[in-house]
C-alpha atoms as a PDB file:
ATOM      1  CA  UNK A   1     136.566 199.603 -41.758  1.00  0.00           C
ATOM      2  CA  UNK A   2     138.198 200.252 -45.143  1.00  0.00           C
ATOM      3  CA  UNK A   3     136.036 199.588 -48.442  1.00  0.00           C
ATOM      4  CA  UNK A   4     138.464 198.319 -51.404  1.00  0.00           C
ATOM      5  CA  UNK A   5     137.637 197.907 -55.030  1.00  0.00           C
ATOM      6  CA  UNK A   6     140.222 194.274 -54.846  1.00  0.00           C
ATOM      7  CA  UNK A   7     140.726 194.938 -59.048  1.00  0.00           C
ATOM      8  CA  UNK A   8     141.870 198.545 -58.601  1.00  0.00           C
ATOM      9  CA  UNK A   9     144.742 197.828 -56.099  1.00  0.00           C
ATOM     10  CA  UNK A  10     147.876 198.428 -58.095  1.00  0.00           C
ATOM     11  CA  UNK A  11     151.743 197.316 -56.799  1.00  0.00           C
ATOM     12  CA  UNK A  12     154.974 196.716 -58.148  1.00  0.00           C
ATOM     13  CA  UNK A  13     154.584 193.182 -58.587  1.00  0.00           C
ATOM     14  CA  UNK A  14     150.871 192.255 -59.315  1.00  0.00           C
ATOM     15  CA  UNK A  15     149.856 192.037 -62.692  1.00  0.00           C
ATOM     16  CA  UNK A  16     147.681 194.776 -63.905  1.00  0.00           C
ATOM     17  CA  UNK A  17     144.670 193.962 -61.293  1.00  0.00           C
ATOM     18  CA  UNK A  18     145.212 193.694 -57.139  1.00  0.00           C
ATOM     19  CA  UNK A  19     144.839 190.414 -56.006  1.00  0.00           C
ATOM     20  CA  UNK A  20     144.427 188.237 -52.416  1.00  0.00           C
ATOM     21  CA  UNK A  21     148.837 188.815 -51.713  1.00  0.00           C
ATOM     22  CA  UNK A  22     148.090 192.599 -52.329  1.00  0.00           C
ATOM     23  CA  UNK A  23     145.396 192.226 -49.251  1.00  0.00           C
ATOM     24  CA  UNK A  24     148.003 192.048 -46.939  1.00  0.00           C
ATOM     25  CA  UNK A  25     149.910 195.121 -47.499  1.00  0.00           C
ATOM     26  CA  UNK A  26     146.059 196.922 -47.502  1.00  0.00           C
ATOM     27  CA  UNK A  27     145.420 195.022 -44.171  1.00  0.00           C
ATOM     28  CA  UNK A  28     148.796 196.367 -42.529  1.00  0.00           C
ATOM     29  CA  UNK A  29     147.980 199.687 -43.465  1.00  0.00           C
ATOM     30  CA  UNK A  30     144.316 199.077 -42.387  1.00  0.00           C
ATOM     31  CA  UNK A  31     145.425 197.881 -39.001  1.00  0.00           C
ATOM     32  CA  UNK A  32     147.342 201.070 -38.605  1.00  0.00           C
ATOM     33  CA  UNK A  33     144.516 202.857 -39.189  1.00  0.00           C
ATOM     34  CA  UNK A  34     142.315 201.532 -36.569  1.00  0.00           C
ATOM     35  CA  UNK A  35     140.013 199.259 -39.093  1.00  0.00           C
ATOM     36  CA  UNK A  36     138.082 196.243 -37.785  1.00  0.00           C
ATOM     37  CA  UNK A  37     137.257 194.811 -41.195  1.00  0.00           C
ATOM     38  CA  UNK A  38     138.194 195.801 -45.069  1.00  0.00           C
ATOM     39  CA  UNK A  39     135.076 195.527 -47.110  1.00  0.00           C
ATOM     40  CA  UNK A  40     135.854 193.880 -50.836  1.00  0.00           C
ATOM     41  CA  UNK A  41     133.675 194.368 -54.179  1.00  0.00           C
ATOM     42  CA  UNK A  42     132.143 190.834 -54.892  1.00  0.00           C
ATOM     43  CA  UNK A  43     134.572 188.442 -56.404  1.00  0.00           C
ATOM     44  CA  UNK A  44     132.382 186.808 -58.230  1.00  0.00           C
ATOM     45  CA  UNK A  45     133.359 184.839 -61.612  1.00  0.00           C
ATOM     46  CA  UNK A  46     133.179 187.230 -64.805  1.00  0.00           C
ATOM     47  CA  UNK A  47     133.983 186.375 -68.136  1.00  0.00           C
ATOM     48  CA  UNK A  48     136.550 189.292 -67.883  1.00  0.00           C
ATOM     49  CA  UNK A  49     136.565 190.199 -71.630  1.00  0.00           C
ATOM     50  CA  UNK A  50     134.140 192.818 -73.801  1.00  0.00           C
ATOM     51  CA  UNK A  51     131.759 193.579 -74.539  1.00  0.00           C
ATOM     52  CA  UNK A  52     130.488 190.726 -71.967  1.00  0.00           C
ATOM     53  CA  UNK A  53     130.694 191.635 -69.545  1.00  0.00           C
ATOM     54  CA  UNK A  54     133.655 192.991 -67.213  1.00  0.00           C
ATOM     55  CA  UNK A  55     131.412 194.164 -64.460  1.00  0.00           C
ATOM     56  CA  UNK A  56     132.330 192.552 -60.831  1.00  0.00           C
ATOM     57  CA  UNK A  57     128.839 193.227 -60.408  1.00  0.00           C
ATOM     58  CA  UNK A  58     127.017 190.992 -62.879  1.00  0.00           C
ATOM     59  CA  UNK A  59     128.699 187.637 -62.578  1.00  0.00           C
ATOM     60  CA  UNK A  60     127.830 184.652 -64.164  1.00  0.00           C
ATOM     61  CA  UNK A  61     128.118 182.513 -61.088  1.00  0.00           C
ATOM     62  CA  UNK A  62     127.184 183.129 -57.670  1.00  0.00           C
ATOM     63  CA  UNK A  63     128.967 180.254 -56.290  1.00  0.00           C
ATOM     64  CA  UNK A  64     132.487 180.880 -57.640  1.00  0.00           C
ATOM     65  CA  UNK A  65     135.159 183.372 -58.159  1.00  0.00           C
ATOM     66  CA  UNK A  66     137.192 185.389 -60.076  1.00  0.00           C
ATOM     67  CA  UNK A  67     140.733 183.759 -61.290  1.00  0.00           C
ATOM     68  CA  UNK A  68     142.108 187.411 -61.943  1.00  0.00           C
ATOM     69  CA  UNK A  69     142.704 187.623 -58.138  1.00  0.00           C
ATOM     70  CA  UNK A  70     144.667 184.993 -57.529  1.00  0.00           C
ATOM     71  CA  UNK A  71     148.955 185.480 -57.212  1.00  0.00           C
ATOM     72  CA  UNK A  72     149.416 183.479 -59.449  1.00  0.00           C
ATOM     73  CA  UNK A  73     153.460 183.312 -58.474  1.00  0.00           C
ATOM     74  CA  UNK A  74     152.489 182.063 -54.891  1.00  0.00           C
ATOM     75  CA  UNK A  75     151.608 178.695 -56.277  1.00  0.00           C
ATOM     76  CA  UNK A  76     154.013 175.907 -55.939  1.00  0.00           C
ATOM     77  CA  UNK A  77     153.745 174.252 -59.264  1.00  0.00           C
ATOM     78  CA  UNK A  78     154.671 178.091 -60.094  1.00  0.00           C
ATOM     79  CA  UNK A  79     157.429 178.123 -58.340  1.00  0.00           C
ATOM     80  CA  UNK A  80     158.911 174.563 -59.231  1.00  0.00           C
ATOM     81  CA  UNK A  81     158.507 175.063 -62.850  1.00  0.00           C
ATOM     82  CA  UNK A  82     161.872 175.729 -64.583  1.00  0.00           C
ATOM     83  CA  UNK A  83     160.753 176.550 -67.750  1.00  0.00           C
ATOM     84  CA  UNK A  84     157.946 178.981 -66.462  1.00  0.00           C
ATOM     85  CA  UNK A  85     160.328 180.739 -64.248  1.00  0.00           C
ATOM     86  CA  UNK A  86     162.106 181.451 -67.577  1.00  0.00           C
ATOM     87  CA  UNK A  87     159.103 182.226 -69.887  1.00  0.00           C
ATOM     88  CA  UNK A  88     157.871 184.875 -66.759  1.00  0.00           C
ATOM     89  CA  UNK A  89     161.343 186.394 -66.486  1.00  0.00           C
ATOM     90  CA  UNK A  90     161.063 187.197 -70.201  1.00  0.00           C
ATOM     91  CA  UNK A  91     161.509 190.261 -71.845  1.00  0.00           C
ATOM     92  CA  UNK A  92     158.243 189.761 -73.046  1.00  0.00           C
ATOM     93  CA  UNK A  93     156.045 188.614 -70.300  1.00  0.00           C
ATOM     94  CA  UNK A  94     157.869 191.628 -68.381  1.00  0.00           C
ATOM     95  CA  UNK A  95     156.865 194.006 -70.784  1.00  0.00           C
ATOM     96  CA  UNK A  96     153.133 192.845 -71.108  1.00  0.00           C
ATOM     97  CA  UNK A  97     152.982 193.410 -67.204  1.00  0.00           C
ATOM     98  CA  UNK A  98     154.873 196.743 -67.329  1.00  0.00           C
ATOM     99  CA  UNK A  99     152.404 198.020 -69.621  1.00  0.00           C
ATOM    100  CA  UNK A 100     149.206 196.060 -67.631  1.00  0.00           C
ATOM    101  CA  UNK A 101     150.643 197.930 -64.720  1.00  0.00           C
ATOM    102  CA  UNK A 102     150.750 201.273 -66.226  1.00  0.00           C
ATOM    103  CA  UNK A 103     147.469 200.738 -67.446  1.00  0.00           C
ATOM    104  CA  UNK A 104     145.076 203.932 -66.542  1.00  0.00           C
ATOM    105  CA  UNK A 105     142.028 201.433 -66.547  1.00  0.00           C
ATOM    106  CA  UNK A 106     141.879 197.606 -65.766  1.00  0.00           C
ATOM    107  CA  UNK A 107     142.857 195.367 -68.627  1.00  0.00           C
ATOM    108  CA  UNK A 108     140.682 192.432 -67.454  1.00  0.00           C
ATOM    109  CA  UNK A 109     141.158 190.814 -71.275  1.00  0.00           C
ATOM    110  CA  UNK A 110     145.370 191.030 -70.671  1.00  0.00           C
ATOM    111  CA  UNK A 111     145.372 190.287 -67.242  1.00  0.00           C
ATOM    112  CA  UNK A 112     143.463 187.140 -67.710  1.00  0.00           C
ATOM    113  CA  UNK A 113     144.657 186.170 -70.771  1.00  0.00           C
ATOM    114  CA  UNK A 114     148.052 186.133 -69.342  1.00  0.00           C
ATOM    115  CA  UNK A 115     147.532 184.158 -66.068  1.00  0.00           C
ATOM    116  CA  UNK A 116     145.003 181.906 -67.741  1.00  0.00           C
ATOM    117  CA  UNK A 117     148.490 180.845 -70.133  1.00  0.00           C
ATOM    118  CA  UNK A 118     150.541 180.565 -66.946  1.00  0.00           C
ATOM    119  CA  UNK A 119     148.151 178.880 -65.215  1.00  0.00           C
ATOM    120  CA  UNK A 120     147.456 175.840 -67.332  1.00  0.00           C
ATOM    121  CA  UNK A 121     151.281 175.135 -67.777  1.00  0.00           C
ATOM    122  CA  UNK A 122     151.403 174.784 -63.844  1.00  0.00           C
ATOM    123  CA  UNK A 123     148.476 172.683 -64.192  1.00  0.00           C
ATOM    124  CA  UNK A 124     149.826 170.354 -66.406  1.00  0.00           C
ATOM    125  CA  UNK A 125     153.094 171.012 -64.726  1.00  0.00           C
ATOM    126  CA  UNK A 126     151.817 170.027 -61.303  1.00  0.00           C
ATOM    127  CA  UNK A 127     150.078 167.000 -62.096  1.00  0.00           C
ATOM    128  CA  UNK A 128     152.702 165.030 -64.013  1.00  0.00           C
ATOM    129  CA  UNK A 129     155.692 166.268 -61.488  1.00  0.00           C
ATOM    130  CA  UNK A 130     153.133 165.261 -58.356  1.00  0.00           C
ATOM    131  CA  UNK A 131     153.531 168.709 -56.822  1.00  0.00           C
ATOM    132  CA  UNK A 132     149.673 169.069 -56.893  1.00  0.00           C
ATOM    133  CA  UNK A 133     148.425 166.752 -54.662  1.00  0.00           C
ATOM    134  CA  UNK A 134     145.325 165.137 -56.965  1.00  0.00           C
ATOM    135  CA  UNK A 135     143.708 163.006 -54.276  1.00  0.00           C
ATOM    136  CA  UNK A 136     143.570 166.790 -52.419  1.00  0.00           C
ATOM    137  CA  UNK A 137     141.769 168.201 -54.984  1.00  0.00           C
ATOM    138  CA  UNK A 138     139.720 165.910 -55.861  1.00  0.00           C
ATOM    139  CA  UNK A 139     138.388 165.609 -52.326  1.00  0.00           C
ATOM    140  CA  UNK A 140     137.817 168.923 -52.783  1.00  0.00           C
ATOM    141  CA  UNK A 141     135.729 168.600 -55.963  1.00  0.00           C
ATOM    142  CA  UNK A 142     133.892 166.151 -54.569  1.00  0.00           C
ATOM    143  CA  UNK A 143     132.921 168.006 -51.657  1.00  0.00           C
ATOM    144  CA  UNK A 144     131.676 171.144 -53.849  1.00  0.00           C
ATOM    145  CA  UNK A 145     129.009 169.001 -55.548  1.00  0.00           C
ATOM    146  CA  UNK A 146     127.465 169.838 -58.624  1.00  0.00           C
ATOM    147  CA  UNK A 147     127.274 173.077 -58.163  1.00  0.00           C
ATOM    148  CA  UNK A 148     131.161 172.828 -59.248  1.00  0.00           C
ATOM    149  CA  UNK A 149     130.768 170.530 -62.078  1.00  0.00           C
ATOM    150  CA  UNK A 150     128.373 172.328 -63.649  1.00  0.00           C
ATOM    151  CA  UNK A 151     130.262 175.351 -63.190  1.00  0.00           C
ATOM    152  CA  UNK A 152     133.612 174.148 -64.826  1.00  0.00           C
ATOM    153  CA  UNK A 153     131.687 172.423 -67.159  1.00  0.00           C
ATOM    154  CA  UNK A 154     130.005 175.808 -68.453  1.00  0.00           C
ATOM    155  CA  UNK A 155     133.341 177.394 -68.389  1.00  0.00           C
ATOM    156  CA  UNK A 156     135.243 174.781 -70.577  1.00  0.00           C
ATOM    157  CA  UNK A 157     132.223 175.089 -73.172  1.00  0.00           C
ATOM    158  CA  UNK A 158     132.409 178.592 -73.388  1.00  0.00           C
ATOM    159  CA  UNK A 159     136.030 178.619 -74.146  1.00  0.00           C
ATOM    160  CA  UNK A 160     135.473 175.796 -76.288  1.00  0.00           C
ATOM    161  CA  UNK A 161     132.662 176.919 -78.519  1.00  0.00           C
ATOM    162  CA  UNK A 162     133.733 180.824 -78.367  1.00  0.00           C
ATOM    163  CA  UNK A 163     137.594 179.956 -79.631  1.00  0.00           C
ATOM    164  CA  UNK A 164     135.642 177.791 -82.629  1.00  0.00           C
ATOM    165  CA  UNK A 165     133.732 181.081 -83.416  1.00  0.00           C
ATOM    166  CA  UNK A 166     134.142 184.048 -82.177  1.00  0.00           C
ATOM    167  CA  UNK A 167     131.058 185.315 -82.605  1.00  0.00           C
ATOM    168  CA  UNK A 168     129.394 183.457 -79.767  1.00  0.00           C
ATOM    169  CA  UNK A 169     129.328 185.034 -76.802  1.00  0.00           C
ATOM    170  CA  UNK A 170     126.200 184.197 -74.425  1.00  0.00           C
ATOM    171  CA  UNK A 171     124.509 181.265 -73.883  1.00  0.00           C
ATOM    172  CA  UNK A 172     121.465 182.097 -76.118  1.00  0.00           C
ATOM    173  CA  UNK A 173     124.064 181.656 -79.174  1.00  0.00           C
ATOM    174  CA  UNK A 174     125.363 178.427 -78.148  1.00  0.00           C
ATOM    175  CA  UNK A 175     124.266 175.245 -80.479  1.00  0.00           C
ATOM    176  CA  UNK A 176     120.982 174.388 -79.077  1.00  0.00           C
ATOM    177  CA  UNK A 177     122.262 171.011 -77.953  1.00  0.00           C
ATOM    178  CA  UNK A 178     124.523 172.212 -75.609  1.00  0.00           C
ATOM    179  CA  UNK A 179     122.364 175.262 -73.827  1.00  0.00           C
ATOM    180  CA  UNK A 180     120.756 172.461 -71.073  1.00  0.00           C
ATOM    181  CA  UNK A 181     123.711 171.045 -68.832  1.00  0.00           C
ATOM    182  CA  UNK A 182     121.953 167.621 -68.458  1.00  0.00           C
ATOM    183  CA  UNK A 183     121.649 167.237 -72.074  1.00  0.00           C
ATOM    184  CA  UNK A 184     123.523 164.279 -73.941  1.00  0.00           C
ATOM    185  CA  UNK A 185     125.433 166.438 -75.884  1.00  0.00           C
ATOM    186  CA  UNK A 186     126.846 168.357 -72.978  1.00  0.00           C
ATOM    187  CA  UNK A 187     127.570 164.974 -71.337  1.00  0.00           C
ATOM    188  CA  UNK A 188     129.475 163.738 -74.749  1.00  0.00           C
ATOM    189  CA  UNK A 189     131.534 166.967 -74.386  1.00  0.00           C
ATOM    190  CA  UNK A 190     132.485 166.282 -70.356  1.00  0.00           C
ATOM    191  CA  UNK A 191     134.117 162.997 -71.241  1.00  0.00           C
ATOM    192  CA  UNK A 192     135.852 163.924 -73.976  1.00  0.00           C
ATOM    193  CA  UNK A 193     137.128 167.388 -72.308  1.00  0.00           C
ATOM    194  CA  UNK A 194     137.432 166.044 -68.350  1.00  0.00           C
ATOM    195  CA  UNK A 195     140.880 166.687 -68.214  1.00  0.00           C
ATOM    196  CA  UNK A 196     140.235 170.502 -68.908  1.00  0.00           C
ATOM    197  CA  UNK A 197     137.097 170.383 -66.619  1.00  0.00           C
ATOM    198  CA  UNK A 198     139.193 169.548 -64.455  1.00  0.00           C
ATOM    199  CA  UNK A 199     142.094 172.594 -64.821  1.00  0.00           C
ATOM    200  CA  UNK A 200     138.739 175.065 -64.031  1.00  0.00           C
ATOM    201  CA  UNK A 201     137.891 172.940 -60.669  1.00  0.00           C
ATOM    202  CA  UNK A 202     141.582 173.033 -60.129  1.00  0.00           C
ATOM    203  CA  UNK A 203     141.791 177.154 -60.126  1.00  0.00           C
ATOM    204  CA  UNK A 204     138.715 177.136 -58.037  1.00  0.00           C
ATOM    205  CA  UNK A 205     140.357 175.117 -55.520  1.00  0.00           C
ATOM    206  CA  UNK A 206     143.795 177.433 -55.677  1.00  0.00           C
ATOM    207  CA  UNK A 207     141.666 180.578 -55.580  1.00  0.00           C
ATOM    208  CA  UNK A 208     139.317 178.513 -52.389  1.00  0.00           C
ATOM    209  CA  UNK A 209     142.822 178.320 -51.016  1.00  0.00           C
ATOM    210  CA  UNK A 210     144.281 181.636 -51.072  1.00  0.00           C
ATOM    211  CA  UNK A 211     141.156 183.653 -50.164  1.00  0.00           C
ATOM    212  CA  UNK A 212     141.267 181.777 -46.765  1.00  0.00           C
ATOM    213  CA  UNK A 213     144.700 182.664 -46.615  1.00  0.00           C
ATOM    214  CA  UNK A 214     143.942 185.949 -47.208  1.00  0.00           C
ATOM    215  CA  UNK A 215     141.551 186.234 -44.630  1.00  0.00           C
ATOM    216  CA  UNK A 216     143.759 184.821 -41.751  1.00  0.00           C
ATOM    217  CA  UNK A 217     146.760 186.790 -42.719  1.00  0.00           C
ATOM    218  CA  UNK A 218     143.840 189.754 -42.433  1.00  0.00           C
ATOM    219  CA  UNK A 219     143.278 189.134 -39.040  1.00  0.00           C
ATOM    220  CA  UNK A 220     146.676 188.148 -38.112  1.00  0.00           C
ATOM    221  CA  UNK A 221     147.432 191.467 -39.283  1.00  0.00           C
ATOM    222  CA  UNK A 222     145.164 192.945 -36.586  1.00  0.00           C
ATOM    223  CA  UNK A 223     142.036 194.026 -38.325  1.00  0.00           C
ATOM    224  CA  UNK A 224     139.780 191.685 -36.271  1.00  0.00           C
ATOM    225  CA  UNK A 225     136.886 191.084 -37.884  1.00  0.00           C
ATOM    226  CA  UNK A 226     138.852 190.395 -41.335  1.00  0.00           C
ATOM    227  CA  UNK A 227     137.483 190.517 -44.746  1.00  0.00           C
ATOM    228  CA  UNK A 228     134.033 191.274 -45.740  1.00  0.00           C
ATOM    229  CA  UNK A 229     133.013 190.305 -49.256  1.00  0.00           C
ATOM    230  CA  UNK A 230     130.223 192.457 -51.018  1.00  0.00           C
ATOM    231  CA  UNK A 231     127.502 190.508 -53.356  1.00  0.00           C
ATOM    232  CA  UNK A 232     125.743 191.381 -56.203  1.00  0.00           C
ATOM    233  CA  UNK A 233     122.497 192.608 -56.288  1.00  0.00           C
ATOM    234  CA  UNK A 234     122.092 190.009 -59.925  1.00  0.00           C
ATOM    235  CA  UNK A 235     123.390 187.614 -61.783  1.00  0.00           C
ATOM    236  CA  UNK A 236     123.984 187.555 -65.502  1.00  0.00           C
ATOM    237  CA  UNK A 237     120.761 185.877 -67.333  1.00  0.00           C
ATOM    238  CA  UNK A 238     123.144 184.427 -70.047  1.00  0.00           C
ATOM    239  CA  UNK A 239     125.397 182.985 -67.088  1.00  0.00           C
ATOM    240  CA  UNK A 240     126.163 179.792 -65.360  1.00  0.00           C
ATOM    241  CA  UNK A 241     123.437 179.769 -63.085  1.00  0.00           C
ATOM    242  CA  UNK A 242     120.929 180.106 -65.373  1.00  0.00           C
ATOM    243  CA  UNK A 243     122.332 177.660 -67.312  1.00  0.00           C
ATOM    244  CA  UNK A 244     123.230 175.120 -64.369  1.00  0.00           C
ATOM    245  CA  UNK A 245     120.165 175.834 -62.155  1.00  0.00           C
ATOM    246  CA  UNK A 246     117.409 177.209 -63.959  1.00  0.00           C
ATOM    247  CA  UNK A 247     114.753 175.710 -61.933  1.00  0.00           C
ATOM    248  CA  UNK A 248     115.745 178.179 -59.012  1.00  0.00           C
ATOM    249  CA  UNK A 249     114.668 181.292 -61.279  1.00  0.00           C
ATOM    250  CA  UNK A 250     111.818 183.228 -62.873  1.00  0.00           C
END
């Protein structure tokens, strides 16, 4: 088989960082080869900025994944959106993933920052046009548990309280009140932000969507065993788990 660091594919129309459509054109060429399988680095959930921490190798979750892999253009309420057809076609946006592109290291920071922007406009785009079928997803929510909840919950406070100050970046720094996820602050904070607790189940489900694509179109391909996906050896102490599940660890 054929091991593949997923962030360090570059093409000419990903944005700074390979992702699960790039897999395909590494699976043709791995199927050429002879391979039975194309082994990934984990693809784990990061917080994919410095200094913490932009290493697929510490994750804060176990359970979920990366939104810097998806294709972000292979999503419908991508496609059917007018206005961010236009706003991706622009000189700007074009630039920004010229230079992402060109990029001698990975830009995690640009590369997220920019499909975390075009990602909530389809969000918001695909719920009020109906293109995102809600009663789908939330099926899908419900059948991921709390481990889920918990997780989008951490990531909407994080955003939250590191955009109010910037000098908070791990768990330890949060307000006290909101460092246990059963706590009645945290659950003050989930109804009043469900709608963005939401968006981070919602990319979840896209990216729970496009890695099993990935992995037939592997196979289809002809590399017959498909995709294997690497772990890592820890998880960040600061991190959801240890936030969400702390009775689990020493």
């Amino acid at each position: 088989g054929l091991g593949v660091q997923l962030y360090g594919i570059r093409s000419h129309r990903n944005w700074g960082c390979g992702d699960f459509t790039d897999l395909r054109d590494v699976a043709r060429w791995g199927a050429a080869l002879g391979a039975s399988f194309i082994a990934l680095n984990p693809l784990h959930a990061i917080h994919n900025r410095r200094p913490f921490n932009t290493s697929p190798y510490l994750p804060f979750s176990l359970l979920y994944r990366n939104f810097i892999y998806l294709d972000v253009e292979r999503l419908p309420e991508f496609q059917q959106c007018p206005r961010l057809q236009r706003a991706f076609r622009s000189a700007e946006v074009q630039a920004e993933l010229a230079r992402l592109r060109a990029s001698g290291l990975v830009e995690y920071e640009g590369v997220a920052g920019l499909k975390m922007r075009f990602l909530r406009y389809a969000f918001v785009y695909g719920i009020r046009h109906g293109i995102i079928d809600r009663a789908a997803l939330r099926q899908w929510i419900e059948s991921e548990g709390d481990g889920l909840t918990r997780f989008a919950t951490y990531c909407a406070l994080d955003e939250h309280l590191h955009r109010r100050n910037r000098d908070l970046w791990i768990l330890p720094q949060w307000p006290k009140e909101y460092q246990h996820p059963d706590s009645p602050a945290v659950a003050e904070f989930s109804r009043r932000h469900a709608r963005n607790i939401e968006f981070y189940c919602y990319v979840q489900w896209r990216i729970d969507s496009q890695a099993s694509a990935a992995q037939a179109d592997v196979r289809a391909a002809g590399v017959n065993i498909g995709l294997y996906h690497d772990l890592p050896l820890a998880t960040d102490r600061y991190g959801c788990e240890l936030s969400g599940h702390r009775e689990y660890y020493v």
